[in-house]
C-alpha atoms as a PDB file:
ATOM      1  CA  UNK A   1      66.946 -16.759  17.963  1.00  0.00           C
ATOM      2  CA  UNK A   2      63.733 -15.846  16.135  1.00  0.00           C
ATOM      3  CA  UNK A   3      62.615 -17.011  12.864  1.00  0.00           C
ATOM      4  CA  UNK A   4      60.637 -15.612   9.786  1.00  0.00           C
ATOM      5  CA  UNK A   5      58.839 -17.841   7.693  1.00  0.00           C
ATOM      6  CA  UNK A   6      57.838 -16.209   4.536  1.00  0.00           C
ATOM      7  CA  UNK A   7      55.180 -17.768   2.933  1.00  0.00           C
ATOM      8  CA  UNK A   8      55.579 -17.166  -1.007  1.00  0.00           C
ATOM      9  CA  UNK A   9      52.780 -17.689  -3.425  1.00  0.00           C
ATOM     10  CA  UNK A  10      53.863 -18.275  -6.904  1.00  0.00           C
ATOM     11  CA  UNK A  11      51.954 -18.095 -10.105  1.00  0.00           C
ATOM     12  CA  UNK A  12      52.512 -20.724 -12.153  1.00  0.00           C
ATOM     13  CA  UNK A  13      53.741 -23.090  -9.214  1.00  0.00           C
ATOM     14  CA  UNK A  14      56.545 -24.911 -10.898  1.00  0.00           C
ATOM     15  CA  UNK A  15      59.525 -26.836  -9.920  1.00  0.00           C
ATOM     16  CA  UNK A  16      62.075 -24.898 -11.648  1.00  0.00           C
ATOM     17  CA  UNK A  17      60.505 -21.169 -10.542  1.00  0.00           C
ATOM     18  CA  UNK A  18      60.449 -22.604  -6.686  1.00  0.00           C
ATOM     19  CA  UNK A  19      63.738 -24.111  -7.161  1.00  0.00           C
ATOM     20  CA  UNK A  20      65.471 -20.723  -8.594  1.00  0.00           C
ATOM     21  CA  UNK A  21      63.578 -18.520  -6.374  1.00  0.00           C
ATOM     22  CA  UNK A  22      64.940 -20.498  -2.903  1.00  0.00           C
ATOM     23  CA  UNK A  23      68.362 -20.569  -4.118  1.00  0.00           C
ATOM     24  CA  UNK A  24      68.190 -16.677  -4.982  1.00  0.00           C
ATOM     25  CA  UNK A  25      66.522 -16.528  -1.466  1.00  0.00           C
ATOM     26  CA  UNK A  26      69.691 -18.430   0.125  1.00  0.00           C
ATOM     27  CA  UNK A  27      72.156 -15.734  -1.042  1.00  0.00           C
ATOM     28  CA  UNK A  28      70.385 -13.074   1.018  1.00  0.00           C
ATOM     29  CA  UNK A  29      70.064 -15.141   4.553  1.00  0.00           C
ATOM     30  CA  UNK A  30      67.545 -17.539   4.059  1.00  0.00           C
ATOM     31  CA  UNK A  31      68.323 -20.874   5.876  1.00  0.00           C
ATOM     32  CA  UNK A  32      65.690 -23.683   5.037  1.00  0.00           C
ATOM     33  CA  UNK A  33      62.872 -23.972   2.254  1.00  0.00           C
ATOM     34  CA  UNK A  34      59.359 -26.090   2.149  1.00  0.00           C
ATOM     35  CA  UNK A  35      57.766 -26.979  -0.704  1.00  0.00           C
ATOM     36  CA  UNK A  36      53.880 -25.411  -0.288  1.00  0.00           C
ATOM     37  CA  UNK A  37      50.681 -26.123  -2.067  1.00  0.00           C
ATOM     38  CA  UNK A  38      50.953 -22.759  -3.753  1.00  0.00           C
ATOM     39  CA  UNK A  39      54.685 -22.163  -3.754  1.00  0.00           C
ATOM     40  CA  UNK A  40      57.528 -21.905  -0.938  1.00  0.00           C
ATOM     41  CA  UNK A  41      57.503 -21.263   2.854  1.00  0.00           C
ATOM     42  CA  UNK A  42      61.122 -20.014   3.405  1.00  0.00           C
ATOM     43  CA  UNK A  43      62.578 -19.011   6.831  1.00  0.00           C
ATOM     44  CA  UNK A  44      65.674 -16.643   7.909  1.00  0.00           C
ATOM     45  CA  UNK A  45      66.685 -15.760  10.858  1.00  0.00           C
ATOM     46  CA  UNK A  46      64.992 -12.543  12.823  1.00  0.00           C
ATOM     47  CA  UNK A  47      67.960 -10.103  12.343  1.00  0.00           C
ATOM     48  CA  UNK A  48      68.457 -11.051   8.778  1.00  0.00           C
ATOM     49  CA  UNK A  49      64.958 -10.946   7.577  1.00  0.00           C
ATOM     50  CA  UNK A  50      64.486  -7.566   4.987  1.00  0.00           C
ATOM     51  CA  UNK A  51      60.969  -6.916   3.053  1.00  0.00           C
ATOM     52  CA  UNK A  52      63.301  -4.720   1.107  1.00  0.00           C
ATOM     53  CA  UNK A  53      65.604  -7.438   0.016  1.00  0.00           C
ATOM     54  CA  UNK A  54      62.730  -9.674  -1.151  1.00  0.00           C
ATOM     55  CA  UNK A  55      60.826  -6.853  -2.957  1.00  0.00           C
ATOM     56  CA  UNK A  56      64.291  -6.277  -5.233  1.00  0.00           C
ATOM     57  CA  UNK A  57      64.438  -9.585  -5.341  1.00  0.00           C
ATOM     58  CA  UNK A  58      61.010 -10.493  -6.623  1.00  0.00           C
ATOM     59  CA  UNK A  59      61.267  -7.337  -8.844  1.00  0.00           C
ATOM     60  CA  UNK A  60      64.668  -8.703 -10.628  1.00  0.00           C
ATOM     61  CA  UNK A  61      63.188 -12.355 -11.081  1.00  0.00           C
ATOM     62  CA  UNK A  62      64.535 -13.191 -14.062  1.00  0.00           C
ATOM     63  CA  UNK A  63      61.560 -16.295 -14.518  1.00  0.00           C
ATOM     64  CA  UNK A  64      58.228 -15.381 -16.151  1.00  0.00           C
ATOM     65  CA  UNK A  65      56.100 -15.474 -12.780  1.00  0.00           C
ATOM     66  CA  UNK A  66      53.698 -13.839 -10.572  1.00  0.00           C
ATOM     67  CA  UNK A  67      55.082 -13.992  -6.889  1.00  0.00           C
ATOM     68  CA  UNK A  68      53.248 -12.635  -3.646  1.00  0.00           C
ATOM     69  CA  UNK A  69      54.444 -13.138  -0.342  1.00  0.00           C
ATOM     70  CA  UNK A  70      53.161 -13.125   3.626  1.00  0.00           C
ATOM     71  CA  UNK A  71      55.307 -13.500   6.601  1.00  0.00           C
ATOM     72  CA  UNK A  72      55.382 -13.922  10.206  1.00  0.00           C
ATOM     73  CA  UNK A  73      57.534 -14.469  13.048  1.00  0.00           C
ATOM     74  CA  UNK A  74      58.014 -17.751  14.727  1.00  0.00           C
ATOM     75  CA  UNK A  75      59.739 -19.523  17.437  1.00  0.00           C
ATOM     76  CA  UNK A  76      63.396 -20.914  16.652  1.00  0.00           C
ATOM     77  CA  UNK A  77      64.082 -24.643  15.946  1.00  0.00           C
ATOM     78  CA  UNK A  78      66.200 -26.972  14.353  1.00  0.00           C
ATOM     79  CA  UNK A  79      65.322 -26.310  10.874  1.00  0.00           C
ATOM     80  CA  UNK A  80      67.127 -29.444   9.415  1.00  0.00           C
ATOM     81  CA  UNK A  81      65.888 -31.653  11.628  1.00  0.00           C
ATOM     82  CA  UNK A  82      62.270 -30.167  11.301  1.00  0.00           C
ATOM     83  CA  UNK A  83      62.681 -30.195   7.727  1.00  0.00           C
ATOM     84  CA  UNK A  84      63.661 -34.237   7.582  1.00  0.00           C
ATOM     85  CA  UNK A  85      61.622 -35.025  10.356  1.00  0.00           C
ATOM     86  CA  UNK A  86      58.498 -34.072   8.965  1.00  0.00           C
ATOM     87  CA  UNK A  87      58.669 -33.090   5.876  1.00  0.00           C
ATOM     88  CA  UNK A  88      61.049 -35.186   4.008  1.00  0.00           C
ATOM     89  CA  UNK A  89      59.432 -38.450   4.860  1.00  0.00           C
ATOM     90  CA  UNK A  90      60.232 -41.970   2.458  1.00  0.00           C
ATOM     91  CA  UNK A  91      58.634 -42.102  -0.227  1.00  0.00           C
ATOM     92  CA  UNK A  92      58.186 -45.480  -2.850  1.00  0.00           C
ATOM     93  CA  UNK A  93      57.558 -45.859  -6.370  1.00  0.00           C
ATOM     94  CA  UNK A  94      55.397 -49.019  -7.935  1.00  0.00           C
ATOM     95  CA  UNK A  95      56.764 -50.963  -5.152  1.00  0.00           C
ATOM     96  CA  UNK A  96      60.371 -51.491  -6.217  1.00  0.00           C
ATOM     97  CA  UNK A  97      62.090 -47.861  -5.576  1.00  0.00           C
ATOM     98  CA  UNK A  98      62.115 -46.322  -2.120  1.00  0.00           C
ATOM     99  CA  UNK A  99      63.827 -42.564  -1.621  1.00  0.00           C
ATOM    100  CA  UNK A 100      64.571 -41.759   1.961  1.00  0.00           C
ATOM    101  CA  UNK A 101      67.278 -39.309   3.645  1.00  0.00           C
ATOM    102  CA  UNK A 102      70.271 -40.223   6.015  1.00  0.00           C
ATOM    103  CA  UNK A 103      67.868 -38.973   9.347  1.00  0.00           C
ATOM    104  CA  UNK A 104      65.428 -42.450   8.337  1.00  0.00           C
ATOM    105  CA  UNK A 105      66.086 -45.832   7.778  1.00  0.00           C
ATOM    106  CA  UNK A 106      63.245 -47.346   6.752  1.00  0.00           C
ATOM    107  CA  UNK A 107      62.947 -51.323   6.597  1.00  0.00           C
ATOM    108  CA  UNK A 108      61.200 -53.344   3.628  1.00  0.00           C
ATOM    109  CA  UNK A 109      62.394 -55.067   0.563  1.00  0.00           C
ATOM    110  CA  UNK A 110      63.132 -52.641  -2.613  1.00  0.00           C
ATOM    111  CA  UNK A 111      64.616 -53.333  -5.730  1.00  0.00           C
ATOM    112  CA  UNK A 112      66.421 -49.542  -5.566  1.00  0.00           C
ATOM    113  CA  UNK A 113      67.624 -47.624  -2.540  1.00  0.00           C
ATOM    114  CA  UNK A 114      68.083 -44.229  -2.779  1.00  0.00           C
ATOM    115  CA  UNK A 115      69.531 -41.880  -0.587  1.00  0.00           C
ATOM    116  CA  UNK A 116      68.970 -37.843  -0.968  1.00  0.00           C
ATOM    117  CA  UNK A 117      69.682 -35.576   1.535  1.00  0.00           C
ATOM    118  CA  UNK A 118      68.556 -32.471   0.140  1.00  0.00           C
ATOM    119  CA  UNK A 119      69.587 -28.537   1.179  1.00  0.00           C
ATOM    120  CA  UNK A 120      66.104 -27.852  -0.462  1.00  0.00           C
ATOM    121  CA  UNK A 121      62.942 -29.558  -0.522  1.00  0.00           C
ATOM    122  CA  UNK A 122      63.171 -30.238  -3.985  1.00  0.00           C
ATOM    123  CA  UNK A 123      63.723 -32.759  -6.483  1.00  0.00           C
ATOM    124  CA  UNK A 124      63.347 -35.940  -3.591  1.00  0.00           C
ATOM    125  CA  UNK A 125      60.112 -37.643  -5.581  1.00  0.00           C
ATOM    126  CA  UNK A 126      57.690 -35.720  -4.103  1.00  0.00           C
ATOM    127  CA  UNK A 127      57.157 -33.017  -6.492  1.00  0.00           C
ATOM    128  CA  UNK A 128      55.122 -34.743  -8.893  1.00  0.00           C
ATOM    129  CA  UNK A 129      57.219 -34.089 -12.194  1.00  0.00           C
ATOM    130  CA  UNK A 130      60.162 -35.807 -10.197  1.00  0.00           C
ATOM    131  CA  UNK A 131      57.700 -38.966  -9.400  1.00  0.00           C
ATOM    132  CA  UNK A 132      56.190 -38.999 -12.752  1.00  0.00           C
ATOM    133  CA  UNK A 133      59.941 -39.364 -14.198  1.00  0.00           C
ATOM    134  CA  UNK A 134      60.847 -41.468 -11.261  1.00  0.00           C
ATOM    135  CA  UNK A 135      58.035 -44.149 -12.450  1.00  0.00           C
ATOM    136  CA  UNK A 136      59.171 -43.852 -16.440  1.00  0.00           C
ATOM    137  CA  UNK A 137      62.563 -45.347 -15.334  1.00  0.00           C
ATOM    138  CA  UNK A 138      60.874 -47.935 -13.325  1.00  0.00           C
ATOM    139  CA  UNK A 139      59.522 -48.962 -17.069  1.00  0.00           C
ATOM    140  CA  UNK A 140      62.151 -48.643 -19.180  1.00  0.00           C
ATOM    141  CA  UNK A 141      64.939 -50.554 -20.160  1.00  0.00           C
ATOM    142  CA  UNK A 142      67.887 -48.677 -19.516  1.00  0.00           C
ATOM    143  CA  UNK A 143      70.526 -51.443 -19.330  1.00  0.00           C
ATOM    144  CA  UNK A 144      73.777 -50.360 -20.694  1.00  0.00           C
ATOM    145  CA  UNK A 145      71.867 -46.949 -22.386  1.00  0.00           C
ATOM    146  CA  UNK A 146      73.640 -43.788 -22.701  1.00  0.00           C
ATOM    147  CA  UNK A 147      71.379 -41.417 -20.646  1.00  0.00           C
ATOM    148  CA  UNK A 148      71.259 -37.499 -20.003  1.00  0.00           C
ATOM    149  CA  UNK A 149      69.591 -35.919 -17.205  1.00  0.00           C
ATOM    150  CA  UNK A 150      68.857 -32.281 -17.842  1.00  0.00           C
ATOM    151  CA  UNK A 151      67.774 -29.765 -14.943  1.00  0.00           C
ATOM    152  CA  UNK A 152      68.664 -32.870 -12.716  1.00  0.00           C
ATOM    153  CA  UNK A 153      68.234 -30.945  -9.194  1.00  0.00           C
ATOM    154  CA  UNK A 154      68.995 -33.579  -6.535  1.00  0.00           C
ATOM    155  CA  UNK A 155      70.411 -35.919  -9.293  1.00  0.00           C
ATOM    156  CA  UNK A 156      67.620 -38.846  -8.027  1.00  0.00           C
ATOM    157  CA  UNK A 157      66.953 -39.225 -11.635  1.00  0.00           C
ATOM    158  CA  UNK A 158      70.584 -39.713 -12.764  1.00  0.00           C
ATOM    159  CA  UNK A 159      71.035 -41.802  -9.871  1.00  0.00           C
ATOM    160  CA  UNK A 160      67.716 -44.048 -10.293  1.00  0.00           C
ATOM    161  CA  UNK A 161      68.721 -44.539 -14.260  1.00  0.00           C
ATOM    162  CA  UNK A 162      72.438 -45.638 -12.973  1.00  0.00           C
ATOM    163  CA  UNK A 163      70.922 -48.311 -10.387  1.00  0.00           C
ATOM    164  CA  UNK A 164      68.438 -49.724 -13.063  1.00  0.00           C
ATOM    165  CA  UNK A 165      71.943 -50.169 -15.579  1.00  0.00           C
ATOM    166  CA  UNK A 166      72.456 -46.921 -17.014  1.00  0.00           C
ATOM    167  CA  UNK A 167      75.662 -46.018 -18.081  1.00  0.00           C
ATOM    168  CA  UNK A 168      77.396 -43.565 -18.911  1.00  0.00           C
ATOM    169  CA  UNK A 169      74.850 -40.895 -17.163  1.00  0.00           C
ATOM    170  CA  UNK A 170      75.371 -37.082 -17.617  1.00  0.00           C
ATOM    171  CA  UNK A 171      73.451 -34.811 -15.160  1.00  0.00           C
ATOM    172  CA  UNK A 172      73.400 -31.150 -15.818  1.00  0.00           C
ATOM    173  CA  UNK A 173      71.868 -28.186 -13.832  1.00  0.00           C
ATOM    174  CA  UNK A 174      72.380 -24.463 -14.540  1.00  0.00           C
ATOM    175  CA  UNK A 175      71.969 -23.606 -10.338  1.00  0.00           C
ATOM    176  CA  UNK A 176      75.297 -23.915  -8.107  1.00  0.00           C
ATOM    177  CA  UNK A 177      72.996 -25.674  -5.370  1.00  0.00           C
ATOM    178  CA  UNK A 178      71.509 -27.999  -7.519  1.00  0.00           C
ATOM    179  CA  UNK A 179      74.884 -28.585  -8.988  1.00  0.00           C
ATOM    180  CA  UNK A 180      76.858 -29.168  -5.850  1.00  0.00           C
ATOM    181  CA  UNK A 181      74.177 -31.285  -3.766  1.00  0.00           C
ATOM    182  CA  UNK A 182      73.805 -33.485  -6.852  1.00  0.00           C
ATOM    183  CA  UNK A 183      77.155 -34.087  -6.480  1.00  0.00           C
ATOM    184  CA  UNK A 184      76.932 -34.771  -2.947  1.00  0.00           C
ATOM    185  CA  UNK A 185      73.822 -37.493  -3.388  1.00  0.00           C
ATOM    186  CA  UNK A 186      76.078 -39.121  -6.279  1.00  0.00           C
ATOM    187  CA  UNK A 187      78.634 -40.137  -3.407  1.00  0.00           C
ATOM    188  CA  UNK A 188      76.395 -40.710  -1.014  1.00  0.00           C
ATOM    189  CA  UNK A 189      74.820 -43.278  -3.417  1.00  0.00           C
ATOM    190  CA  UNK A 190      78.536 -44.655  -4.322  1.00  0.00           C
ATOM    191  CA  UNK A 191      77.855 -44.581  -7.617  1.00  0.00           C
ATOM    192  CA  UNK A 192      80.982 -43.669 -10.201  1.00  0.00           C
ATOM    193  CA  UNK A 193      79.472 -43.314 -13.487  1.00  0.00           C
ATOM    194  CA  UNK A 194      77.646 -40.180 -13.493  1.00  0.00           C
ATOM    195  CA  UNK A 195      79.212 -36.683 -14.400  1.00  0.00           C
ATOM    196  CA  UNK A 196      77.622 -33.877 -12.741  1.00  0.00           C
ATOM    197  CA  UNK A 197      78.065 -30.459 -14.642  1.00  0.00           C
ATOM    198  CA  UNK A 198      77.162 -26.897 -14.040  1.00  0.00           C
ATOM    199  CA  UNK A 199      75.087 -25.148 -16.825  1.00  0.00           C
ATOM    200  CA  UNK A 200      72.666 -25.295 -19.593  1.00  0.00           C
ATOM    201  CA  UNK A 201      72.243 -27.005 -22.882  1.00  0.00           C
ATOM    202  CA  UNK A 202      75.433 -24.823 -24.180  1.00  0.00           C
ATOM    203  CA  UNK A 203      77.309 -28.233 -22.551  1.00  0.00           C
ATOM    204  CA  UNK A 204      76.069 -30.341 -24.682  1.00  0.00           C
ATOM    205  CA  UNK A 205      78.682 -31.164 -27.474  1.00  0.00           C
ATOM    206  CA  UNK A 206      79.403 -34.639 -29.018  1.00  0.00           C
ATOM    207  CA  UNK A 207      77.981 -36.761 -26.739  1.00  0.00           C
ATOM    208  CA  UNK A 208      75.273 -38.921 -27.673  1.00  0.00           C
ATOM    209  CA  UNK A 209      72.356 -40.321 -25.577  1.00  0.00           C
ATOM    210  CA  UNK A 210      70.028 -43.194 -25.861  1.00  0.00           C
ATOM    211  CA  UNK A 211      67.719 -41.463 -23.288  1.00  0.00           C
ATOM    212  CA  UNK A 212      67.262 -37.781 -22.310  1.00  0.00           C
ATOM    213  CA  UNK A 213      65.138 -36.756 -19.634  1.00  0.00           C
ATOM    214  CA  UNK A 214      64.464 -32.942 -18.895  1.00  0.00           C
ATOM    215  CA  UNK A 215      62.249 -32.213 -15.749  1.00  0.00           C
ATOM    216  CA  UNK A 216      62.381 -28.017 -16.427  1.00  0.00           C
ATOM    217  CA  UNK A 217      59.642 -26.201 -17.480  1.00  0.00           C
ATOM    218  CA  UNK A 218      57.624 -25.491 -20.668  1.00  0.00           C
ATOM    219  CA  UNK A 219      59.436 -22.559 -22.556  1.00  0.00           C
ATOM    220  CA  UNK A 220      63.043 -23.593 -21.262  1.00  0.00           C
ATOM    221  CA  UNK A 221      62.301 -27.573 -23.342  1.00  0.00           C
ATOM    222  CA  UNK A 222      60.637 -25.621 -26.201  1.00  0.00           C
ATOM    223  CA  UNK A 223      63.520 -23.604 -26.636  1.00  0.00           C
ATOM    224  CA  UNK A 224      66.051 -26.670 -25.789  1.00  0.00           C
ATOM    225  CA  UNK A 225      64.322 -29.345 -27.578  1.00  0.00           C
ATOM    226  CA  UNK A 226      66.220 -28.605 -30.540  1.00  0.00           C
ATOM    227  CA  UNK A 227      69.540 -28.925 -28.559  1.00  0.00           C
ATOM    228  CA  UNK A 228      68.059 -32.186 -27.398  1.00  0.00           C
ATOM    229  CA  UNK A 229      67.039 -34.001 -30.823  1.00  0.00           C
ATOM    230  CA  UNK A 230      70.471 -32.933 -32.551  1.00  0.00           C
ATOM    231  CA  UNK A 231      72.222 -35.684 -29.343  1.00  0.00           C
ATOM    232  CA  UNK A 232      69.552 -37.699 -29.253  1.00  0.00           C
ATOM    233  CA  UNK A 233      70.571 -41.242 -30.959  1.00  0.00           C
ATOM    234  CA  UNK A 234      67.804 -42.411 -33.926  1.00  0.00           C
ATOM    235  CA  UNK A 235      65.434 -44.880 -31.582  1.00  0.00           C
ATOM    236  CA  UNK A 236      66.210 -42.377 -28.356  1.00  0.00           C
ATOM    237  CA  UNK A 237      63.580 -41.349 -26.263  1.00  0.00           C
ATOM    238  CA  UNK A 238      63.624 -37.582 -24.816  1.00  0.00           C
ATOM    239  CA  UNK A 239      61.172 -37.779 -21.593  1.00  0.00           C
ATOM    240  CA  UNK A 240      60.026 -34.444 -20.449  1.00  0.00           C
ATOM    241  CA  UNK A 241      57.963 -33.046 -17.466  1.00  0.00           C
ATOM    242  CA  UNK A 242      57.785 -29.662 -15.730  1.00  0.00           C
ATOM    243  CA  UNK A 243      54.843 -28.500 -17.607  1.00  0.00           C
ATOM    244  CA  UNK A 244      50.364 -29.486 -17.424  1.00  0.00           C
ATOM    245  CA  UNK A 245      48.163 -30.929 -19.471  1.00  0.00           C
ATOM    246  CA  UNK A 246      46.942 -28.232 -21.486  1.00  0.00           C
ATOM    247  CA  UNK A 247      50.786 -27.556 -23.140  1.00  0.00           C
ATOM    248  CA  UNK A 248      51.223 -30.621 -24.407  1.00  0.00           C
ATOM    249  CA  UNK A 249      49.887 -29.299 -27.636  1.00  0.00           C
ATOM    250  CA  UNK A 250      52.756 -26.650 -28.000  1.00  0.00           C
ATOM    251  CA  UNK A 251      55.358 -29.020 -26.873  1.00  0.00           C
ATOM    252  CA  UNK A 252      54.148 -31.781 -29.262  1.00  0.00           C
ATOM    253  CA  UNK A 253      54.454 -29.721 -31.885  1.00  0.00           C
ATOM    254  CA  UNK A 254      57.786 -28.375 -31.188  1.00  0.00           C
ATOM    255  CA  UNK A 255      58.744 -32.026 -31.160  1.00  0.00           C
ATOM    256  CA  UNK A 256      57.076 -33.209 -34.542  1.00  0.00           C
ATOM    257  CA  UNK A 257      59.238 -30.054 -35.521  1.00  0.00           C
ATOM    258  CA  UNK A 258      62.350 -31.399 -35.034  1.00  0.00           C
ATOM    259  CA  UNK A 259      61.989 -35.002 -36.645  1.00  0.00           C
ATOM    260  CA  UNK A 260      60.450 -36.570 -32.758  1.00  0.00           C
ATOM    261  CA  UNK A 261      57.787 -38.899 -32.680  1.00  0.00           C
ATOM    262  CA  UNK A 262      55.378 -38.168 -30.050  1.00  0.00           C
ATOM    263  CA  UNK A 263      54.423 -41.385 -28.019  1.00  0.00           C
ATOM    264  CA  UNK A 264      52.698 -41.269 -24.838  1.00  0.00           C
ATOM    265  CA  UNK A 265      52.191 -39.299 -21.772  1.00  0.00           C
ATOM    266  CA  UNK A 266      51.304 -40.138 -18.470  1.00  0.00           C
ATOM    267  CA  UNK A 267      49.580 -37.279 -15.352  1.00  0.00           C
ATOM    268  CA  UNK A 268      49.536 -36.490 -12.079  1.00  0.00           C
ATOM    269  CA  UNK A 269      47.701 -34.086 -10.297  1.00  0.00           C
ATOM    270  CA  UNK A 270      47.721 -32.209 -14.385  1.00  0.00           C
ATOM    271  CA  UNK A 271      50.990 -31.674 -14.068  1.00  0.00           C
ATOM    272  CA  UNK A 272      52.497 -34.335 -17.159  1.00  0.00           C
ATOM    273  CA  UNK A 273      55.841 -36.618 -18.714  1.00  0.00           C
ATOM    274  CA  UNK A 274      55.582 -36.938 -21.879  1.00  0.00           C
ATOM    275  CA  UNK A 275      57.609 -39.642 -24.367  1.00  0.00           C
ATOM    276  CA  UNK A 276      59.131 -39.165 -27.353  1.00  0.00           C
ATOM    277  CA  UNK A 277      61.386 -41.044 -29.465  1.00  0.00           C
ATOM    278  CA  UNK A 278      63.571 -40.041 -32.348  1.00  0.00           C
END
């Protein structure tokens, strides 16, 4: 069988519109998804593939985006195994943290092992929001801290925080995939003390957390932060990332707002974390 791949330019290119948009693409045939310089390269099979689906699709995006799309018609392959073969490869933080899938076992000597197998090229550590998280944990003292990982995708942030002594770890994502292969990377991981829920910040109740992170985007944590400060413990820190340079302005201010202390930020590629604390 013949494949499409549907090459889908997105405007602004973030995580959480690329993440949405492939699982809305899923639930109309579409089979595997690559993260692109400019957006997503999808791919369906032949008989399945419909311009008209996408264009009602794209028209009913319920994300604040610009979308354009190409396509073209290629040979048929093994679209996991392509996927993990060559695009999923390792990939190591500051030395100590290595993130790899089931199809590699790499050698060397890591402080954390991490294993995500993905439905979606997303949330692995590549995306640079995930890695500029990824590396905040690697700094932080999380020993026995309460910790809350909003928009958690794969869960590799939930599951990093665990491994570095973490606990007990909430992970929360409003999308069904997200939400079921976070579960799935949990096990895989063998770790027992993270909850995996499906939602938004309506879950949050009377739980309290020493550390939030929230890898989103910049109006969904401007209109959560205040969600996020009122179960935020006093000396918490609320990491965020999802968002570039030039809104850190707007999404410092929104902190100061809500009784946060802005403290730092660190870049990649202008895409930003920034640190607060309460």
């Amino acid at each position: 069988m013949k494949y499409v791949e549907v090459n889908l330019i997105c405007n602004p290119d973030s995580e959480i519109i690329t993440d949405v948009l492939a699982a809305q693409l899923s639930d109309i045939g579409f089979e595997s998804f690559v993260k692109s310089n400019t957006g997503l390269l999808a791919y369906v099979p032949e008989p399945t593939f419909s311009t008209e689906k996408i264009d009602t699709l794209l028209q009913n995006f319920f994300l604040d985006a610009e979308i354009g799309y190409s396509f073209k018609t290629i040979e048929d392959r093994n679209w996991n195994e392509e996927w993990e073969k060559h695009y999923f490869q390792p990939i190591v933080f500051e030395n100590k943290c290595i993130i790899h899938s089931s199809f590699h076992q790499p050698g060397g000597d890591y402080n954390y092992r991490i294993l995500i197998d993905p439905k979606m090229a997303f949330g692995t550590g590549h995306h640079q929001t995930t890695g500029l998280i990824l590396k905040e944990i690697l700094s932080m003292d999380l020993q026995n801290k309460s910790v809350l990982d909003m928009g958690c995708g794969t869960a590799v942030l939930a599951i990093l925080a665990s491994m570095c002594g973490a606990d007990p770890i909430i992970a929360i994502d409003i999308d069904e995939w997200a939400y079921q292969n976070a579960l799935e990377n949990v096990h895989l991981n063998r770790i027992n003390n993270i909850s995996v829920l499906c939602g938004d910040s309506g879950l949050l109740g009377n739980d309290m957390f020493d550390v939030i992170f929230a890898n989103i985007n910049r109006n969904i944590l401007l209109q959560d932060i205040p969600a996020y400060t009122k179960v935020l413990n006093p000396g918490g820190k609320l990491v965020m990332s999802g968002f570039y340079r030039e809104d850190i302005p707007v999404i410092h201010e929104k902190c100061v707002q809500y009784g946060l202390t802005y403290r730092d930020f660190s870049e990649m590629e202008n895409w930003v974390a920034v640190v607060c604390e309460k």
